[in-house]
Protein backbone atom coordinates (compact mmCIF):
# COMPACT_ATOMS: atom_id res chain seq x y z
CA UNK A 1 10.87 -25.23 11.01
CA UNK A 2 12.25 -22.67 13.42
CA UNK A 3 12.91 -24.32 16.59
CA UNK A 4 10.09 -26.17 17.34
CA UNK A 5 7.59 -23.86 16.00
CA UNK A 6 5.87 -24.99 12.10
CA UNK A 7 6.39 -22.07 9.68
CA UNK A 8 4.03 -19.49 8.84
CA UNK A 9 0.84 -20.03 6.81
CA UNK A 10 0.96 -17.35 3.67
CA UNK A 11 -2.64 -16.50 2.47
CA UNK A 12 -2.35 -14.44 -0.84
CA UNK A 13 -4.77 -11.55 -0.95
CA UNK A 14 -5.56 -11.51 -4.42
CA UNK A 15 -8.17 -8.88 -6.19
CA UNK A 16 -9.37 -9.30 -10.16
CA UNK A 17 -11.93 -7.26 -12.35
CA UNK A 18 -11.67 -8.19 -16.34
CA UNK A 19 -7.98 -9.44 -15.72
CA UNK A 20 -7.66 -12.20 -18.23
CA UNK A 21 -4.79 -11.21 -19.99
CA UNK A 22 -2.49 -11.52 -17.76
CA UNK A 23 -4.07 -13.13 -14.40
CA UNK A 24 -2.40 -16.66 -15.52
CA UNK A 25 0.85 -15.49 -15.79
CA UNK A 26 -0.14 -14.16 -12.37
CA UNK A 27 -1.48 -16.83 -10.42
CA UNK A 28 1.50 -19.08 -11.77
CA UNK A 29 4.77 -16.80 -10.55
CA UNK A 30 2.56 -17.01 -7.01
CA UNK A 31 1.77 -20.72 -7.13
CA UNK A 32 6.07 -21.75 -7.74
CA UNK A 33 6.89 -19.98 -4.93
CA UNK A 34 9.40 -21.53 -2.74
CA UNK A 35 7.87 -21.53 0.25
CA UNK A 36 4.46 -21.74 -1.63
CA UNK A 37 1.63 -20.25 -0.47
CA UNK A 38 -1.15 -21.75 2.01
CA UNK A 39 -4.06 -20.56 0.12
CA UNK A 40 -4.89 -17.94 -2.48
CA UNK A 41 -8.01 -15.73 -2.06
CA UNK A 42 -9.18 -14.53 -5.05
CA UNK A 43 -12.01 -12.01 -4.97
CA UNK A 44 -13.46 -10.78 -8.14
CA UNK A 45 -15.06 -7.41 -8.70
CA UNK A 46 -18.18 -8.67 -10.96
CA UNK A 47 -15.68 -9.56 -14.48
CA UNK A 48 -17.24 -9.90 -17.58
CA UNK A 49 -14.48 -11.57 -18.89
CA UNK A 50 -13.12 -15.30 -18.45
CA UNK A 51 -11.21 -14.23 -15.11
CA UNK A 52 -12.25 -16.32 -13.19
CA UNK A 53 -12.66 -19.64 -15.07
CA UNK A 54 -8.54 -18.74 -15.59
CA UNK A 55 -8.51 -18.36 -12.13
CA UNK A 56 -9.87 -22.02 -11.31
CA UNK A 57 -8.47 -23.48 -14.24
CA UNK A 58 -4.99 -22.15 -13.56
CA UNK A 59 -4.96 -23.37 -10.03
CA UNK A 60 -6.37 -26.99 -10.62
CA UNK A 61 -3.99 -28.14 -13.34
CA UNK A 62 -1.07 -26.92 -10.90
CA UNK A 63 -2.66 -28.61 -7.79
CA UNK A 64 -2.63 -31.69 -10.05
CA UNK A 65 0.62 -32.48 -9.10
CA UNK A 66 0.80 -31.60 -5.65
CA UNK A 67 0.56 -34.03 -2.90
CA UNK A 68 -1.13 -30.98 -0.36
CA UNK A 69 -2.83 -28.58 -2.78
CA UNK A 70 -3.14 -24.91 -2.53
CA UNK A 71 -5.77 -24.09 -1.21
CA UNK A 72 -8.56 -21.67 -3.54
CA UNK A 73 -11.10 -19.32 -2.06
CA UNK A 74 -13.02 -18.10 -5.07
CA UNK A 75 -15.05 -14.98 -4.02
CA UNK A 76 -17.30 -13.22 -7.08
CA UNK A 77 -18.95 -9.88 -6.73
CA UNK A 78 -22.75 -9.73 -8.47
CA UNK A 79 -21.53 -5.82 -8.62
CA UNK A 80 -18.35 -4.17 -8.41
CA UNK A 81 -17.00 -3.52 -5.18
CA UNK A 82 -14.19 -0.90 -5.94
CA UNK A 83 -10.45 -1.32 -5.00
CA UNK A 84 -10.90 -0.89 -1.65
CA UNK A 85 -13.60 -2.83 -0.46
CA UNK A 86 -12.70 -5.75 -2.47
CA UNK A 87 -9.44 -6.25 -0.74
CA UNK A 88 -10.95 -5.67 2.53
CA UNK A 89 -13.46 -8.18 1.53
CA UNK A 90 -10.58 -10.68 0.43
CA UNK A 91 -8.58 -10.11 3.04
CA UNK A 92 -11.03 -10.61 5.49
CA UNK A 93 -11.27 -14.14 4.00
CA UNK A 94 -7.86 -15.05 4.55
CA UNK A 95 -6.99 -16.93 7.12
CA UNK A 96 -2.91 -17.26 6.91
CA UNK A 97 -0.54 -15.72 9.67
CA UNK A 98 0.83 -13.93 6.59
CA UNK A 99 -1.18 -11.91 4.33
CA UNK A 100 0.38 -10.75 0.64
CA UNK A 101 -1.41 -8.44 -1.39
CA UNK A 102 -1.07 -9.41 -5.06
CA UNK A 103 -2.66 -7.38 -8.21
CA UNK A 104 -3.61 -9.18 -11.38
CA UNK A 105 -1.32 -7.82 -13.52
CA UNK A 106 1.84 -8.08 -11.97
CA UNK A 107 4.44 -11.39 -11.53
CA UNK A 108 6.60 -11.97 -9.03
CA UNK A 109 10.30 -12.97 -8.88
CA UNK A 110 11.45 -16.24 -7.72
CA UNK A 111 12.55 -16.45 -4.50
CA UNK A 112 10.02 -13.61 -3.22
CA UNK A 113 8.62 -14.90 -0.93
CA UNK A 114 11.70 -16.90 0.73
CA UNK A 115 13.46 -13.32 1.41
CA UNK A 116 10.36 -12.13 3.25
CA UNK A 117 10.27 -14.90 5.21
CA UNK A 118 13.59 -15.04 6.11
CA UNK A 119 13.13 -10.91 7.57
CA UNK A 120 9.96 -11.97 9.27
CA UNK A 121 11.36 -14.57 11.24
CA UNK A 122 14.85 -12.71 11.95
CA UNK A 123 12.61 -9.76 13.25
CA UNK A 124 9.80 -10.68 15.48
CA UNK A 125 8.69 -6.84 15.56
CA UNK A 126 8.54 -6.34 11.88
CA UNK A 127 4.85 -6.03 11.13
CA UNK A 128 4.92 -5.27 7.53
CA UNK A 129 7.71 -5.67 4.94
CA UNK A 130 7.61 -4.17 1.23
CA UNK A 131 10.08 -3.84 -1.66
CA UNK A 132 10.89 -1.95 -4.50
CA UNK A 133 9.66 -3.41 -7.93
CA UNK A 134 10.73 -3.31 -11.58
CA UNK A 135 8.50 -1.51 -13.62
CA UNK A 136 7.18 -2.83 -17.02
CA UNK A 137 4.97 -2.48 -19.95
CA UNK A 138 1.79 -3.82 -21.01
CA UNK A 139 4.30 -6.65 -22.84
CA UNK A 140 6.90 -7.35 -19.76
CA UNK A 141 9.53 -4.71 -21.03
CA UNK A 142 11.51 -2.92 -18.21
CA UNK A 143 10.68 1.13 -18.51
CA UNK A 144 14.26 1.52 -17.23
CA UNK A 145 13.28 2.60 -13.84
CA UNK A 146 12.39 1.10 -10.66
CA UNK A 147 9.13 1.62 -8.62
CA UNK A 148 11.33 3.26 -5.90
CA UNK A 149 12.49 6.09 -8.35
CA UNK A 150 9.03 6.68 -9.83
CA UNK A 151 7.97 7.62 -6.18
CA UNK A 152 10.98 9.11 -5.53
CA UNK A 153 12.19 7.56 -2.73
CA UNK A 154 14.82 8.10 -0.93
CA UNK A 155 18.02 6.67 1.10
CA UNK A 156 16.84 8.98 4.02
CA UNK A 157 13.00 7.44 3.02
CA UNK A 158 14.31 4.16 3.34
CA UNK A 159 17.02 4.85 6.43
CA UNK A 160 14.23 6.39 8.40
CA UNK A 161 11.54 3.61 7.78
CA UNK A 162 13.77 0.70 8.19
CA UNK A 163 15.12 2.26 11.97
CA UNK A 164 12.66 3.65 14.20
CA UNK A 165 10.20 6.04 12.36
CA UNK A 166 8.40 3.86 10.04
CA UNK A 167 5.07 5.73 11.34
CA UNK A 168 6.56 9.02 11.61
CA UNK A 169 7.53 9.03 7.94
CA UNK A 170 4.52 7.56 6.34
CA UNK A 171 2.93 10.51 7.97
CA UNK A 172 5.20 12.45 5.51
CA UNK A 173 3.39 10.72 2.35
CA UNK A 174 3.19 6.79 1.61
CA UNK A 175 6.10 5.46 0.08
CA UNK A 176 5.18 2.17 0.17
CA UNK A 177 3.01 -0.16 -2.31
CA UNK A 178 0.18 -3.28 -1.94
CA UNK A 179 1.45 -5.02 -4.83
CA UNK A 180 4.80 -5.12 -3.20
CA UNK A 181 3.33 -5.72 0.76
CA UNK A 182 3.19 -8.66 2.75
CA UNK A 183 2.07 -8.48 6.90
CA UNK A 184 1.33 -10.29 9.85
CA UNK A 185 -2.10 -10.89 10.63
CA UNK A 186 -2.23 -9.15 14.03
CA UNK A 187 -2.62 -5.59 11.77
CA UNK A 188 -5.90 -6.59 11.33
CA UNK A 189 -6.81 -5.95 14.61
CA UNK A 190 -6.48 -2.67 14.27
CA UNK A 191 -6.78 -2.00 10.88
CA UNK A 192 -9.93 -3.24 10.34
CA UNK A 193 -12.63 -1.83 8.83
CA UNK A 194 -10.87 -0.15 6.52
CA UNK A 195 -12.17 3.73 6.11
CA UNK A 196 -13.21 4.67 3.06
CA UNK A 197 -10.89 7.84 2.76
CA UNK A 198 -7.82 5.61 2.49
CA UNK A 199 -7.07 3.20 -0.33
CA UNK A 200 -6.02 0.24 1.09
CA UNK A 201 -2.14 -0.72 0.95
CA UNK A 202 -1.32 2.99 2.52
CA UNK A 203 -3.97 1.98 5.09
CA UNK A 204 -2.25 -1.36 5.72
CA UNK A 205 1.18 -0.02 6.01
CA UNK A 206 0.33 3.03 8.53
CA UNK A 207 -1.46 0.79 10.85
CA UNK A 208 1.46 -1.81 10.49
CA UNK A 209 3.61 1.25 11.44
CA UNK A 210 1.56 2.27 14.03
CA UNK A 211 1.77 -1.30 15.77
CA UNK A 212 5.37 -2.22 15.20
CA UNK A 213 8.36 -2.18 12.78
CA UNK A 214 8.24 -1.99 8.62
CA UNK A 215 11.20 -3.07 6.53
CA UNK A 216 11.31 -1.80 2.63
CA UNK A 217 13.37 -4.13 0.47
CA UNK A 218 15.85 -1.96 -1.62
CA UNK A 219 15.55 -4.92 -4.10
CA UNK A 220 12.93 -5.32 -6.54
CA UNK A 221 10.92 -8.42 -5.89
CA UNK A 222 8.00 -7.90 -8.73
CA UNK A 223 7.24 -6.66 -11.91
CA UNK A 224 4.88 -4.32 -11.82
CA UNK A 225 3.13 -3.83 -14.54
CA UNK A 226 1.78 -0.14 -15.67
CA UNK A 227 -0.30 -0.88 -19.18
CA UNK A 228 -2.98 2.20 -19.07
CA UNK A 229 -5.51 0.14 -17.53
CA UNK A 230 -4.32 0.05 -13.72
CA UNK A 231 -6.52 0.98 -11.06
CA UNK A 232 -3.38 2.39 -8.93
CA UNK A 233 -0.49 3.53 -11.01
CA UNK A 234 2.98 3.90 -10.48
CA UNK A 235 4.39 5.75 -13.59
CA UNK A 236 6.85 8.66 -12.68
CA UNK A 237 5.76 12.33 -13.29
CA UNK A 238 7.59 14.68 -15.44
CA UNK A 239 8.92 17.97 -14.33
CA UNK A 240 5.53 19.51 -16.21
CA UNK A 241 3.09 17.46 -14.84
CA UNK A 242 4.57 18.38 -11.08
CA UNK A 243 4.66 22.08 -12.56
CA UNK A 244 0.87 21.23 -13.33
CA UNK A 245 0.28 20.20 -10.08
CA UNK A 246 1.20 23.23 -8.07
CA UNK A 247 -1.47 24.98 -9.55
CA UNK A 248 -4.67 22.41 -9.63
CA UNK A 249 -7.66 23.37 -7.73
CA UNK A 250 -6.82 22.46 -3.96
CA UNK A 251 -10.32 22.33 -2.17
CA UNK A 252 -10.79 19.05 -3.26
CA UNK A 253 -7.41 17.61 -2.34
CA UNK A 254 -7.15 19.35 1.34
CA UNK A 255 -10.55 17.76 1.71
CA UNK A 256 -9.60 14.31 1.15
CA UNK A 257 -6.64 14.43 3.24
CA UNK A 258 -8.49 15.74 5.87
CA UNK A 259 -10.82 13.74 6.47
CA UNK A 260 -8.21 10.85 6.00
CA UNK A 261 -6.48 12.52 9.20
CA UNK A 262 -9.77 12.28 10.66
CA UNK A 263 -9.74 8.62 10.36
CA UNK A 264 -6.27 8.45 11.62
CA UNK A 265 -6.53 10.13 14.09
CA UNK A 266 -9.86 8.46 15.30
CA UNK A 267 -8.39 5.24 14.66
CA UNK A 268 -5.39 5.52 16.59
CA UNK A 269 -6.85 7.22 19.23
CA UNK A 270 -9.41 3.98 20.02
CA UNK A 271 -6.94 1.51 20.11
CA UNK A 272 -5.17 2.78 23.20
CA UNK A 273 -4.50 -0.88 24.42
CA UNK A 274 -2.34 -1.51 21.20
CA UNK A 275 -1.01 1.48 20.34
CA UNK A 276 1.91 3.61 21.79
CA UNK A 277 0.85 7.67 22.90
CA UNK A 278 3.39 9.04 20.59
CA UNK A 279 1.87 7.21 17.72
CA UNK A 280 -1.79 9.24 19.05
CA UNK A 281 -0.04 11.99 19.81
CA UNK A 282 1.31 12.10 16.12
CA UNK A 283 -1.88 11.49 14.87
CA UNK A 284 -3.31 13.98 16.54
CA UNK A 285 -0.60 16.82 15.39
CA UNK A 286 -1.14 15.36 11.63
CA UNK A 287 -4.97 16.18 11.88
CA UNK A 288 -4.30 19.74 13.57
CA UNK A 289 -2.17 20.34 10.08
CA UNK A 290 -4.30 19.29 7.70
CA UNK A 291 -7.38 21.13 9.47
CA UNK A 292 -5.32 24.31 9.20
CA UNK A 293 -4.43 23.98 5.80
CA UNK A 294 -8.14 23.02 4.70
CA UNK A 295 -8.61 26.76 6.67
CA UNK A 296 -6.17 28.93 4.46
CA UNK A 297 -7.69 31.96 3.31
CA UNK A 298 -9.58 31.82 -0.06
CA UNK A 299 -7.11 34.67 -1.42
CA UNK A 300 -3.41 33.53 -2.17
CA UNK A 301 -2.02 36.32 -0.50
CA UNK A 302 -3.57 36.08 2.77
CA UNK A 303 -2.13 32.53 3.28
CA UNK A 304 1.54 33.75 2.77
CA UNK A 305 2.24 34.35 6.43
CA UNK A 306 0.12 31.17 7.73
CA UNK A 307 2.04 28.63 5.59
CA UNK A 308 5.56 30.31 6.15
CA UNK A 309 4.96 30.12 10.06
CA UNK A 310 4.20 26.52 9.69
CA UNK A 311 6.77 26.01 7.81
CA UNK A 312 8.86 27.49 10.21
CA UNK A 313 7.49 25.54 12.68
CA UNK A 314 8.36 22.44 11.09
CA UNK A 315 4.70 20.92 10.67
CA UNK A 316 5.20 20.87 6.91
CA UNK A 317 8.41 19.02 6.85
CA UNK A 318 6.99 16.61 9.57
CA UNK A 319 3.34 15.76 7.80
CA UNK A 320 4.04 16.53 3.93
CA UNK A 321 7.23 17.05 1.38
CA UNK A 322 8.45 20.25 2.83
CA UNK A 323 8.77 22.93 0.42
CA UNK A 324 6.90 20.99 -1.78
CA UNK A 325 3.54 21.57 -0.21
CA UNK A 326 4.16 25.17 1.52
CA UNK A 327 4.05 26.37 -2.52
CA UNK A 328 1.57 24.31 -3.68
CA UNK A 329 -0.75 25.61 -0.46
CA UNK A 330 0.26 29.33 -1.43
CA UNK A 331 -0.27 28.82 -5.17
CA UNK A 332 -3.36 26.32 -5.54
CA UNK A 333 -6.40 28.06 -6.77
CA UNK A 334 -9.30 27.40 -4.07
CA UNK A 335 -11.70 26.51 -6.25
């Protein structure tokens, strides 16, 4: 209890498609939580598999024992839903104050949920709160670096989300993972429906920044597990595949990212009641860059002076990686 208030019902957001090698080992690291969760929503994406006789299985022997089970919601797809849609679909069924996104594959750490408690009730503000993981193999073995350094994260990332400018550095690039995430409900009011152009946990966590305050956890808090078969990925790139990257096709890139600006910005720009003007106003300025980078000139050349003036503007540094992006905009083939 704090004060006089009861704690916080946890609903665990949890999506499967053919996940029956490890779902069990899953479901059980979530189920010995201490708190322990309210319910667990499972929605499956149409499994061919035994996932979801695990998933009930699992979950009955462990209620067993309990004087006030866990509650199940068992939601099954006919046909698959895709990533996104099936975690709007089971988040929409939760009905917790808390909402943690969970993959199948992964396991969480003891004490997990405890520590994100404890931050959520120190800080009333703090909408969304995320953590670094441990990376592993398809059989549990550490790769020998952290989820945190595969993203390359860093302590400015982490200084700058956990003060004032959670929004204002997502805007940057998302640095911060579902399988790691756990919110308060009230982001659902104005982060749903979720738009298509956005995968789901970066959707989550910019309209959690966009309402209030984000903590990441420097500690990691799962293993995350990266076997070949995820649906989202985490493993690090080497210095050749970034080399690779400068100089993949970039209409189809500066495409998607516009139009996820357009959503943004649309988004943001509705909720006026909820949302502060800087957060529109940022929005806005986010869309304005990616709509003049989808306009660079076909020849490589001709977008020298364009991206350099932005650059010297600051716009790149503000809505991408800097450098990063002013090369990869001058040296991207168009088609």
């Amino acid at each position: 209890m704090i004060g006089s208030l009861p704690p916080p019902r946890i609903s665990v957001a949890l999506c499967t498609h053919n996940g029956e090698a490890f779902i069990e080992q899953q479901l059980l690291s979530i189920l010995s939580q201490d708190p322990a969760p309210w319910e667990v929503v499972v929605s499956d994406d149409a499994s061919k598999d035994g996932t979801v006789a695990i998933v009930e299985r699992a979950v009955a022997d462990w209620n067993s024992s309990l004087p006030t089970p866990i509650e199940l919601v068992m939601l099954r797809n006919a046909t698959p839903l895709g990533v996104t849609a099936n975690f709007e679909q089971a988040i929409a069924a939760c009905g917790g104050d808390l909402i943690a996104l969970s993959d199948q594959d992964d396991v969480w750490h003891p004490g997990r949920l405890a520590r994100v408690l404890d931050i959520l009730a120190e800080r009333p503000t703090v909408r969304v709160v995320a953590s670094d993981a441990t990376l592993v193999d398809r059989e549990g073995v550490r790769l020998g670096y952290s989820l945190f350094e595969a993203l390359e994260v860093t302590e400015r990332d982490l200084a700058l989300v956990n003060g004032q400018q959670p929004f204002a550095t997502l805007m940057r690039r998302n640095i911060i993972t579902g399988a790691t995430m756990v919110f308060r409900r009230d982001v659902l009011d104005v982060a749903m429906p979720f738009p298509s152009s956005w995968v789901h946990d970066e959707w989550i966590a910019t309209m959690g920044a966009a309402l209030g305050d984000v903590v990441l956890v420097e500690d990691q808090l799962i293993d995350y597990r990266q076997h070949g078969g995820n649906q989202i990925g985490a493993l690090r790139l080497s210095l050749p595949d970034k080399v690779r990257r400068l100089f993949e096709p970039r209409a189809d890139r500066n495409a998607r990212l516009l139009v996820r600006a357009e959503a943004l910005a649309e988004r943001t720009a509705f909720h006026t009641e909820l949302l502060s003007p800087r957060v529109r106003e940022t929005a806005a300025a986010k869309l304005a860059h990616e709509r003049a980078r989808s306009a660079l000139p076909t020849m490589r050349v001709r977008r020298l002076i364009p991206v350099l003036a932005a650059g010297v503007a600051g716009r790149y540094g503000t809505f991408g990686r800097g450098a990063m992006d002013m090369v990869r905009d001058i040296c991207q083939p168009s088609g």
